[in-house]
Protein backbone atom coordinates (compact mmCIF):
# COMPACT_ATOMS: atom_id res chain seq x y z
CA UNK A 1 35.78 -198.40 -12.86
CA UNK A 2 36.07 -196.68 -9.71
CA UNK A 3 34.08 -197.42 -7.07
CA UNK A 4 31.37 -195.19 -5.70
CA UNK A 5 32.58 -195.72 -2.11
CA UNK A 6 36.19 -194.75 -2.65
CA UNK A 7 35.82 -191.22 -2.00
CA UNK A 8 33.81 -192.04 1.21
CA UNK A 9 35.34 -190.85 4.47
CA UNK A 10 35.77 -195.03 5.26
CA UNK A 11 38.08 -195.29 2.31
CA UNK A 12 40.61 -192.84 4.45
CA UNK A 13 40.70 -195.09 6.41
CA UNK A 14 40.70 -198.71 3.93
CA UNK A 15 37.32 -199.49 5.25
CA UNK A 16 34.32 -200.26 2.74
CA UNK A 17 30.87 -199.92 3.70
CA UNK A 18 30.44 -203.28 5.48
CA UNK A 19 33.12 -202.73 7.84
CA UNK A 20 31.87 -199.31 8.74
CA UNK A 21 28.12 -200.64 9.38
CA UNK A 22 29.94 -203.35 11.83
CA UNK A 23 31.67 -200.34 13.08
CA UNK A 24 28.42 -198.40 13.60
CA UNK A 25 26.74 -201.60 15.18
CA UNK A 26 29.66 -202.18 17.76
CA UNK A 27 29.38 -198.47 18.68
CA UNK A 28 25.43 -198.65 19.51
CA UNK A 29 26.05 -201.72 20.95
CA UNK A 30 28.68 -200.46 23.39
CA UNK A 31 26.98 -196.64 24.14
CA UNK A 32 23.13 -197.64 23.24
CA UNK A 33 21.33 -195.83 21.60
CA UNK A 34 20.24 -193.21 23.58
CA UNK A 35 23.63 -191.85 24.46
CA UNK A 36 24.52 -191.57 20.50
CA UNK A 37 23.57 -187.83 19.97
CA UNK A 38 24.82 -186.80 23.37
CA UNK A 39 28.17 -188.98 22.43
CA UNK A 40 27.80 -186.52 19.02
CA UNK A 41 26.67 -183.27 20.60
CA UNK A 42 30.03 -183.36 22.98
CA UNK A 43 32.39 -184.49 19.95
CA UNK A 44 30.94 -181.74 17.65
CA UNK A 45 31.53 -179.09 20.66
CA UNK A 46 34.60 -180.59 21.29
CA UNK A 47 36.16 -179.84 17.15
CA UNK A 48 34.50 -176.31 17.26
CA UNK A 49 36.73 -175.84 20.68
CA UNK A 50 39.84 -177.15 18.89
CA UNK A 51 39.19 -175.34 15.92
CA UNK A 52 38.73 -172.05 18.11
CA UNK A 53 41.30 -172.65 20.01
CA UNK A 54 43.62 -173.21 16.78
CA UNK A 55 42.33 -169.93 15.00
CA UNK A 56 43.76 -167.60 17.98
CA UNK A 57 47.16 -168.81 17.98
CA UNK A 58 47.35 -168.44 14.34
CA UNK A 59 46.58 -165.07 15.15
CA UNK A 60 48.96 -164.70 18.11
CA UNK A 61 51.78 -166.25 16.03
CA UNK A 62 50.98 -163.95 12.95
CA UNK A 63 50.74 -161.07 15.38
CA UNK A 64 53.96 -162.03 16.65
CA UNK A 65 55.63 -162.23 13.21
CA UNK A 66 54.16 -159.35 11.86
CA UNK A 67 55.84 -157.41 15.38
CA UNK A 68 59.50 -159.28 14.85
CA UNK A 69 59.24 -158.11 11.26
CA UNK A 70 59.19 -154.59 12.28
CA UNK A 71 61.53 -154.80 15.20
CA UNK A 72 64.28 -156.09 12.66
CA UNK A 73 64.05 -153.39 10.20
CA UNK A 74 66.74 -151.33 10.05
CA UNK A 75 66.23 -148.13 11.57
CA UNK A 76 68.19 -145.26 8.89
CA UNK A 77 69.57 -142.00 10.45
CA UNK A 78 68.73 -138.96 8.32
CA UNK A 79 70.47 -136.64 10.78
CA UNK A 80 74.10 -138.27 9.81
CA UNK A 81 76.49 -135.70 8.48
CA UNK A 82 79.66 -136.81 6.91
């Protein structure tokens, strides 16, 4: 039977839910309590930067293959008389 904590995001990482509420406890312990959802608000802001930041150069470097695509077609001269 599998267990109903094996898909948690702890089991990524081969930690069941004891060692994550240790984890959790250390954590307040070390930041308090008060400096949790500031310690959240930063990290959330932080990902949404990275993940901004990641969706424009997928765009530059699509941009950029889409424009060496085009510069390496062959360019066919209709004007050739033989």
């Amino acid at each position: 039977m599998i267990s109903p904590f094996a898909f948690s995001p702890l089991a990524v990482l081969g930690m069941g839910p004891m060692e994550g509420l240790v984890v959790l406890a250390v954590i307040i312990l070390l930041f308090g309590a008060k400096r949790l959802p500031e310690l959240a608000r930063s990290l959330g802001k932080s990902l949404s930067e990275f993940k901004r930041g990641k969706d424009e150069l997928n765009k530059e470097l699509e941009a950029g293959r889409k424009e060496a695509v085009e510069s390496a077609k062959p360019v066919i001269d209709t004007n050739k008389t033989s």
